[in-house]
Protein backbone atom coordinates (compact mmCIF):
# COMPACT_ATOMS: atom_id res chain seq x y z
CA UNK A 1 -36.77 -13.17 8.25
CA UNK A 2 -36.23 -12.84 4.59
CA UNK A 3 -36.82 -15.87 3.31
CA UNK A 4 -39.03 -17.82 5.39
CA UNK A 5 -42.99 -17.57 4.28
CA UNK A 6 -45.02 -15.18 5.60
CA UNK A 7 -47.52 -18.01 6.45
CA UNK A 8 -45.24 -19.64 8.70
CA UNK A 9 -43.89 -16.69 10.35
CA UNK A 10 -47.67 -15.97 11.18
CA UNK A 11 -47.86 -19.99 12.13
CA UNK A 12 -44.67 -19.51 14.19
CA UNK A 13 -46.08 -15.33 15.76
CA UNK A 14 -49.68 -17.20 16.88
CA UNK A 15 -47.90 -20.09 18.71
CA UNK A 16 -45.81 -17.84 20.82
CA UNK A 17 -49.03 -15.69 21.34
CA UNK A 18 -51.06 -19.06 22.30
CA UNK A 19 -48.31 -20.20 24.70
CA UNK A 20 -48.07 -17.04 26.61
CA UNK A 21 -51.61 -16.69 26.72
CA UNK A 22 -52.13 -19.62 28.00
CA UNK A 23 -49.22 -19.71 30.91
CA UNK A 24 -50.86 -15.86 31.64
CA UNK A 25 -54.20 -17.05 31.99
CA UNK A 26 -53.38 -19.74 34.36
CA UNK A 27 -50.63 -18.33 36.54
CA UNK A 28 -52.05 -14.55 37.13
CA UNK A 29 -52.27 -14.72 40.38
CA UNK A 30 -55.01 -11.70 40.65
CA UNK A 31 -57.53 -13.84 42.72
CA UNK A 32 -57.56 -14.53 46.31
CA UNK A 33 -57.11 -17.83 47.54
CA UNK A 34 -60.03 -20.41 46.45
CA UNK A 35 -61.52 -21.33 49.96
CA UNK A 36 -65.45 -23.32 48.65
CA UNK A 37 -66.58 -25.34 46.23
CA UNK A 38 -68.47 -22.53 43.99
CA UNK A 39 -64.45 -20.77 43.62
CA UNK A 40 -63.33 -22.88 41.11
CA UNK A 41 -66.65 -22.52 38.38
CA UNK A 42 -65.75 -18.88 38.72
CA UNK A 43 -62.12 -19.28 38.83
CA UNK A 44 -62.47 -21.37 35.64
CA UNK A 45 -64.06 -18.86 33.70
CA UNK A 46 -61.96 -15.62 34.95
CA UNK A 47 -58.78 -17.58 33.91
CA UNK A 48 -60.57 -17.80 30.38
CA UNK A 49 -61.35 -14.35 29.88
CA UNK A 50 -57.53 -13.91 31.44
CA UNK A 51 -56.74 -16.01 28.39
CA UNK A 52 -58.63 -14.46 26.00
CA UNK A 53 -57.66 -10.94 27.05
CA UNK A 54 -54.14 -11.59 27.03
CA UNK A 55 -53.77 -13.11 23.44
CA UNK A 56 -56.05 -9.88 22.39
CA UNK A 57 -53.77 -7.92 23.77
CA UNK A 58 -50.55 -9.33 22.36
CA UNK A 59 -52.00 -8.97 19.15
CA UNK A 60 -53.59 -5.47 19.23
CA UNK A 61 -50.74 -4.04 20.90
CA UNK A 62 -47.84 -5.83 18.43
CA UNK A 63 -49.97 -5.28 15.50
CA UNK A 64 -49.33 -1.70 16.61
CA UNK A 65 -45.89 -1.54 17.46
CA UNK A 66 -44.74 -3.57 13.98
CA UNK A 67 -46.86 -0.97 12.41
CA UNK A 68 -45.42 1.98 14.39
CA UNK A 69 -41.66 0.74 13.00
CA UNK A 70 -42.39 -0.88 9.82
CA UNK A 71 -44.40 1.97 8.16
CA UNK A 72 -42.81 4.78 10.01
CA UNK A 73 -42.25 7.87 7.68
CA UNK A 74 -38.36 7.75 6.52
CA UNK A 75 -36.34 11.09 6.93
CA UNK A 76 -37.15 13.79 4.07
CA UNK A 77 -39.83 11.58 3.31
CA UNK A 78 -42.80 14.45 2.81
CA UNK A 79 -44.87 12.69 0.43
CA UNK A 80 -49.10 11.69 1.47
CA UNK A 81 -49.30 8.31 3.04
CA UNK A 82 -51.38 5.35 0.30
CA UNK A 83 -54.99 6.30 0.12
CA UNK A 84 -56.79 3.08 1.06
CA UNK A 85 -59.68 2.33 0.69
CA UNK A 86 -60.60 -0.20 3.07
CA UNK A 87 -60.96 -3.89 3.37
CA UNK A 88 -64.10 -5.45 3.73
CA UNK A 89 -63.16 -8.87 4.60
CA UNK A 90 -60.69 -8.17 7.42
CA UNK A 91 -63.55 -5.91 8.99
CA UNK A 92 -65.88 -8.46 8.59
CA UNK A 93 -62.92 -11.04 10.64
CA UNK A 94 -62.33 -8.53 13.02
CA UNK A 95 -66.50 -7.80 14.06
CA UNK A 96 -66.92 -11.07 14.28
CA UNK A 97 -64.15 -12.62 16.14
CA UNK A 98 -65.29 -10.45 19.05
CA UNK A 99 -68.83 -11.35 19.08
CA UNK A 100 -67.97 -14.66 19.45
CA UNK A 101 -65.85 -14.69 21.82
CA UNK A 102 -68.67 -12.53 23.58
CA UNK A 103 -71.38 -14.78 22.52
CA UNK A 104 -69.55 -17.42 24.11
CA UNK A 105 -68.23 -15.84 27.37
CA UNK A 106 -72.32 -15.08 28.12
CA UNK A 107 -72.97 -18.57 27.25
CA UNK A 108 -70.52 -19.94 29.63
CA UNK A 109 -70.87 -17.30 32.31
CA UNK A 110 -74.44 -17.86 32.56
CA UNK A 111 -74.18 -21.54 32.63
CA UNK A 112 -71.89 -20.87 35.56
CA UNK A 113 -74.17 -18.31 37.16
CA UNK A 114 -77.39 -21.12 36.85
CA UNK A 115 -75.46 -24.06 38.31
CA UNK A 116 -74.11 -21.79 41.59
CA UNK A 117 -78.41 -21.09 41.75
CA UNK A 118 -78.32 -17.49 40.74
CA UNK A 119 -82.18 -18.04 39.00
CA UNK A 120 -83.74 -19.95 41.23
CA UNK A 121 -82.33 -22.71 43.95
CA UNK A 122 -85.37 -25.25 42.71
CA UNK A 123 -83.71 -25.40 39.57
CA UNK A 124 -80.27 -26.75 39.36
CA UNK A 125 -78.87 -29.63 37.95
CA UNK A 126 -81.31 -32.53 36.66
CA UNK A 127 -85.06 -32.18 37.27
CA UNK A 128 -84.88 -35.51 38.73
CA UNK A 129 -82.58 -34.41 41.31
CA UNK A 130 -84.55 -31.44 42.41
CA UNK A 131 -87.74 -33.16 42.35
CA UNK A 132 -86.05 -35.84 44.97
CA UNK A 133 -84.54 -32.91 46.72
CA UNK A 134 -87.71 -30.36 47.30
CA UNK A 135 -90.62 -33.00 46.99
CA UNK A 136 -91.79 -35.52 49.14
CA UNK A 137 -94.52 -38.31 48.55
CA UNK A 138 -96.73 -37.00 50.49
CA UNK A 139 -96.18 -33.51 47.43
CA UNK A 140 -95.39 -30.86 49.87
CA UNK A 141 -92.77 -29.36 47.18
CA UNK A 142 -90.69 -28.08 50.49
CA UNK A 143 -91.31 -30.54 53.58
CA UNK A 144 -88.27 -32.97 53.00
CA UNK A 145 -86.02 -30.16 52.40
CA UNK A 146 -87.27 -26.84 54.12
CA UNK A 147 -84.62 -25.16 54.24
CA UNK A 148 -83.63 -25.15 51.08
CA UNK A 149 -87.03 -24.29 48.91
CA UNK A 150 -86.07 -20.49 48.84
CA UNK A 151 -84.85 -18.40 46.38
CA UNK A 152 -81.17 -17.09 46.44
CA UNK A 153 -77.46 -18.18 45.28
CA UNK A 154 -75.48 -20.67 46.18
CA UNK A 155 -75.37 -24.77 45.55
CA UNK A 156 -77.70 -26.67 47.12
CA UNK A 157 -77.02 -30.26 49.02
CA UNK A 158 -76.15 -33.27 46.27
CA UNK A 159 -78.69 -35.61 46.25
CA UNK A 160 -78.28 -37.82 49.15
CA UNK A 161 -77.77 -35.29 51.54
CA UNK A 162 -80.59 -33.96 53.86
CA UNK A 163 -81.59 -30.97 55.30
CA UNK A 164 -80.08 -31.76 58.73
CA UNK A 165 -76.46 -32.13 56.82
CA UNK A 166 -76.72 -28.66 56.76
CA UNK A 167 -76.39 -25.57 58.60
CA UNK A 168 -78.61 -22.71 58.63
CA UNK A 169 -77.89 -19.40 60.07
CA UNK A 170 -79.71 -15.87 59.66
CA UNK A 171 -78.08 -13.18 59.18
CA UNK A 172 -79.12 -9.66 59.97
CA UNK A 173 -77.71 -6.48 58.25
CA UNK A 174 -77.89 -3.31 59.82
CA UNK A 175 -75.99 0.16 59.56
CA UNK A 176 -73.59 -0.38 60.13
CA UNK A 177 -73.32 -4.45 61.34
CA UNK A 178 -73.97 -8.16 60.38
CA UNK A 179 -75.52 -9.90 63.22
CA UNK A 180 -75.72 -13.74 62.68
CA UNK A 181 -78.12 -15.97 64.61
CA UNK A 182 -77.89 -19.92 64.86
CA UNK A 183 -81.56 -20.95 65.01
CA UNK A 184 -80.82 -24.59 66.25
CA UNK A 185 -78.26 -23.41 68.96
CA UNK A 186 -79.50 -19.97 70.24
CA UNK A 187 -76.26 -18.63 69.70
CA UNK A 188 -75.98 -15.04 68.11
CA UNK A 189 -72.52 -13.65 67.09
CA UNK A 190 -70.97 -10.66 65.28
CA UNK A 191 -69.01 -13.43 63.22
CA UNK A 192 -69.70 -16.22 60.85
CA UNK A 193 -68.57 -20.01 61.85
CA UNK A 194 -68.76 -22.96 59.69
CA UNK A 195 -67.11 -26.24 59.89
CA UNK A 196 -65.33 -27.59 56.63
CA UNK A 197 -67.07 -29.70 54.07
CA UNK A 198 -70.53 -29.43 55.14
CA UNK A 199 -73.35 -27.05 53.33
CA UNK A 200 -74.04 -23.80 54.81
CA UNK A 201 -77.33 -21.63 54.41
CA UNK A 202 -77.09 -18.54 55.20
CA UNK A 203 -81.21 -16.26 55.62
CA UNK A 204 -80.29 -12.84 54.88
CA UNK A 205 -82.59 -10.32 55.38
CA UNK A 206 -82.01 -6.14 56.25
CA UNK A 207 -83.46 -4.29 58.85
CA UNK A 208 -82.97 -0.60 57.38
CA UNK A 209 -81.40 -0.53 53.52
CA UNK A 210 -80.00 -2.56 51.07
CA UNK A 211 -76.46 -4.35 52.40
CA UNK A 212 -74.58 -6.90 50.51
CA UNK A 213 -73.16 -9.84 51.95
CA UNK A 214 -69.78 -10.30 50.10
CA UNK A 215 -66.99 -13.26 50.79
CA UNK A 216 -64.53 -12.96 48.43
CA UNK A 217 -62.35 -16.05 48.55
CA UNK A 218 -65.53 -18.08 48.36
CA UNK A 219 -66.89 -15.90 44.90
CA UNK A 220 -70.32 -15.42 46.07
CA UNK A 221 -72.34 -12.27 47.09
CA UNK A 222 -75.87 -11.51 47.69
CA UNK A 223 -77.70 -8.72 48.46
CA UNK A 224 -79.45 -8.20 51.60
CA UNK A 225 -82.87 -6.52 51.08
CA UNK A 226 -85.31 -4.74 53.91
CA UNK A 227 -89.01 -6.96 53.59
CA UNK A 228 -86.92 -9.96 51.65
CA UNK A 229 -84.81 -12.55 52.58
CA UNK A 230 -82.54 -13.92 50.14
CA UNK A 231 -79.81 -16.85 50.73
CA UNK A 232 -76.51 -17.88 50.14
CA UNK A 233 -75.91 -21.56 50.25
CA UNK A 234 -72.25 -22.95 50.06
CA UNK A 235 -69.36 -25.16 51.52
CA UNK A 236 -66.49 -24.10 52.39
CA UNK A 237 -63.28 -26.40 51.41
CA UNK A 238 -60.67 -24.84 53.37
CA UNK A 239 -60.04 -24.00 57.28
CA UNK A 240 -58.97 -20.39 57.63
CA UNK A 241 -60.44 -16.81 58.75
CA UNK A 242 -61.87 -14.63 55.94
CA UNK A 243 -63.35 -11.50 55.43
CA UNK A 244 -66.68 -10.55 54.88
CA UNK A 245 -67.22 -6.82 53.44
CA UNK A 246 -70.76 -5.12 52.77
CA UNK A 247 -70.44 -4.66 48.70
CA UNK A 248 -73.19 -2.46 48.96
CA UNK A 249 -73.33 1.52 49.46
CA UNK A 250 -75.64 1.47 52.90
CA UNK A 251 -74.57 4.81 54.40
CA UNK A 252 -71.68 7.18 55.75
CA UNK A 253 -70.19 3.93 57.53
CA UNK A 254 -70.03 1.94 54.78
CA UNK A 255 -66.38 0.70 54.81
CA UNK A 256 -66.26 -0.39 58.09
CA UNK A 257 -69.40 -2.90 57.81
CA UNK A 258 -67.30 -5.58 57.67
CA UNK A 259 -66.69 -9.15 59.83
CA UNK A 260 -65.20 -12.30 59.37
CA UNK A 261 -66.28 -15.65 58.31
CA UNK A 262 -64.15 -18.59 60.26
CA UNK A 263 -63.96 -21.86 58.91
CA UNK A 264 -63.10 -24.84 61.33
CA UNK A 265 -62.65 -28.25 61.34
CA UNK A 266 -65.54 -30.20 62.55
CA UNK A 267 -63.97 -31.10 66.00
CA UNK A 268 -63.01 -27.47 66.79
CA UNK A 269 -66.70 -26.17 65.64
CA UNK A 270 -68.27 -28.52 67.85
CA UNK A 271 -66.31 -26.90 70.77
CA UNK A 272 -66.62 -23.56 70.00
CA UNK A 273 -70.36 -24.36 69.73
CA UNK A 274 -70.09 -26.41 72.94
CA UNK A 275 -68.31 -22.99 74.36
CA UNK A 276 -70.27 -20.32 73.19
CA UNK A 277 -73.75 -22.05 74.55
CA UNK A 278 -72.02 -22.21 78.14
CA UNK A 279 -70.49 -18.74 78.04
CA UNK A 280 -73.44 -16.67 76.44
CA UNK A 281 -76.67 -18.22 78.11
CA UNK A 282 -80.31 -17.30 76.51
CA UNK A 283 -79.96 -14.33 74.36
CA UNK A 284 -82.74 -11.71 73.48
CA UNK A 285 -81.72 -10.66 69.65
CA UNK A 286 -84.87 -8.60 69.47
CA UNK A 287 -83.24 -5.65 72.20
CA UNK A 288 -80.15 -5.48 69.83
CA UNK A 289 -82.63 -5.31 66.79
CA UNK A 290 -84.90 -2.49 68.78
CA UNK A 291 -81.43 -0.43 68.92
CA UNK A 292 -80.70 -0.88 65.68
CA UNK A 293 -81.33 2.72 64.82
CA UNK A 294 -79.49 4.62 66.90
CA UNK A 295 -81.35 7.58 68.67
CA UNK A 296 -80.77 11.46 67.73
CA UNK A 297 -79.58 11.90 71.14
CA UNK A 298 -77.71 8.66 72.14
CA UNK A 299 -74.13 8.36 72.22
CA UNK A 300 -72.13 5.85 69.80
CA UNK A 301 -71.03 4.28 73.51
CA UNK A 302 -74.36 3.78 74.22
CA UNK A 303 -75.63 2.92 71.04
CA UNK A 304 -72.97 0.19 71.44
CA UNK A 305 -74.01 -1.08 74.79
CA UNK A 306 -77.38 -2.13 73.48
CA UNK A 307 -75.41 -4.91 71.36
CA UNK A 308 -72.75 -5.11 74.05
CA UNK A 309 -75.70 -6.06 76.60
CA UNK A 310 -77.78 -8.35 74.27
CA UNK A 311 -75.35 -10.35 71.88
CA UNK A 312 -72.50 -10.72 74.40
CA UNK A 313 -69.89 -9.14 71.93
CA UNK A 314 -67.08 -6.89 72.35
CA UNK A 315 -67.74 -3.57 70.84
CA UNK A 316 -65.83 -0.51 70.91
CA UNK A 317 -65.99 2.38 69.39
CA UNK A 318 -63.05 3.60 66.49
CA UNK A 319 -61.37 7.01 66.27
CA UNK A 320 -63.72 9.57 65.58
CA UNK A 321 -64.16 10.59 61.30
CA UNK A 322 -65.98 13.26 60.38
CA UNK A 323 -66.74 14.71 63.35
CA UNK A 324 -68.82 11.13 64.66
CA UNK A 325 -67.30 8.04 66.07
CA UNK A 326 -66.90 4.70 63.62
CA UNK A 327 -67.84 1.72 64.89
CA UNK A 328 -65.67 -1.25 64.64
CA UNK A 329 -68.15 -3.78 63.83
CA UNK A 330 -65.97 -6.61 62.98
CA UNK A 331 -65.99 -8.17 65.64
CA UNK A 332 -65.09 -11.73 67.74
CA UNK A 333 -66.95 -12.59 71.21
């Protein structure tokens, strides 16, 4: 490059760096599939940091290798390398370039973090909007929109929307399950199923440790805490099955505390709905709950059959590991 200017060779070097950082950060392809609304605000800011990494990269590591070849010691070369002493304004470029990108990255993250209601549900977007959405005139802060005045993470309802737009269903984690419960149905199930487009509410609460109730594809978690219920409040966008995994370290079973979440459209929710009222009858969740800790000298099979008996599901126990049986607690009716 003799003869071209070092400033537009730079010019020319940060370009290429910007253009492949850019197509990088965009076309990764390390997420799963997008599948509610709150995926693409965290999407959105993973492709940036995928940006930012990338062109941080490109630069470290071919600052290195042009350094590695330029100012490599020549053959019967045996002379000390240039004492130097340092350069105070590149050090001062190179501090601070970082903690702005940091600086900015927390700004945006937690921007991110208060819109999907990871503070407080009563305070997203405009206070105009959540004084129409948890007040009535009457000033019972939670009587036009009960099920929405509690603490937890996910977006609520847009204004306009009521309370009986959306679905509630608790959700119960226990070593080594996740047993949800439709309050307005009856209907219990070792699964989660939601229609499309329409807000979803889900009460978690624990009945023996911490659990975590993980979907991946939708980017939300929460944890699941014995004495407190949190929530998770979201809608999905896209009709598929997908997994839901315990993120939390709740015992020996751990990995295998997992179920699905199934997203239909509205017609085939309705008759699944329609179907599982007919085929399960009045269910008693508090027998299943009462088992929940299995007995020193009860079987996995019958530990099992408590749920089996109760919930209407199809348990069975896994190949044994370590010496006990794993359940398979992923389960469809």
């Amino acid at each position: 490059m003799n003869g071209i200017p070092t400033s537009i060779v730079t010019m020319l070097i940060g370009i290429v760096i910007t253009l492949i950082s850019l197509w990088y950060g965009q076309n990764h392809g390390l997420m799963p599939v997008a599948a509610s609304t709150e995926a693409g605000e965290v999407d959105q800011l993973f492709n940036l940091m995928m940006t930012i990494g990338t062109g941080l990269f490109l630069i470290v590591e071919g600052t290195l290798i042009v350094a590695v070849i330029r100012f490599r010691r020549k053959e019967g070369d045996e002379t000390d390398g240039p004492h130097i002493e340092g350069n105070i304004p590149l050090e001062i470029v190179w501090t601070a370039i970082p903690a702005i990108i940091v600086l900015g990255l927390s700004v945006y993250s937690f921007e991110i973090y208060t819109e999907m209601g990871g503070l407080n549900l009563m305070e997203h977007h405009s206070s105009k909007e959540v004084q129409l959405a948890y007040a009535s005139s009457d000033g019972d802060a939670t009587s036009s929109y009960p099920m929405l005045a509690a603490s937890g993470l996910g977006e609520p309802p847009t204004l306009g929307e009521s309370a009986d737009d959306t679905i509630s269903i608790d959700v119960l984690g226990l070593q080594f399950a996740f047993v949800m419960t439709y309050p307005a149905t009856g209907i219990v199930d070792g699964a989660v199923h939601v229609p499309v487009d329409k807000f979803v509410k889900l009460n978690l609460k624990a009945q023996d440790v911490i659990h975590a109730f993980w979907l991946p594809e939708f980017r939300i978690k929460q944890d699941m805490i014995p004495g407190k219920e949190t929530s998770l409040v979201f809608k999905a966008t896209r009709e598929g099955t997908y997994p839901v995994v315990c993120a939390e370290l709740c015992g020996s079973y751990h990995g295998g505390m997992r179920t699905q979440l199934i997203v239909h459209s509205p017609e085939e929710y309705d008759e699944w709905e329609q179907s599982r009222i007919v085929a399960q009858g009045p269910t008693d969740l508090s027998n299943a709950i009462a088992a929940a800790s299995q007995k020193p000298d009860e079987t996995d099979t019958e530990y099992l059959a408590h749920f089996r008996a109760s919930m209407h599901l199809d348990i069975e126990p896994m190949e044994p590991m370590n010496h006990d049986a794993h359940m398979d607690l992923a389960l469809t009716p």
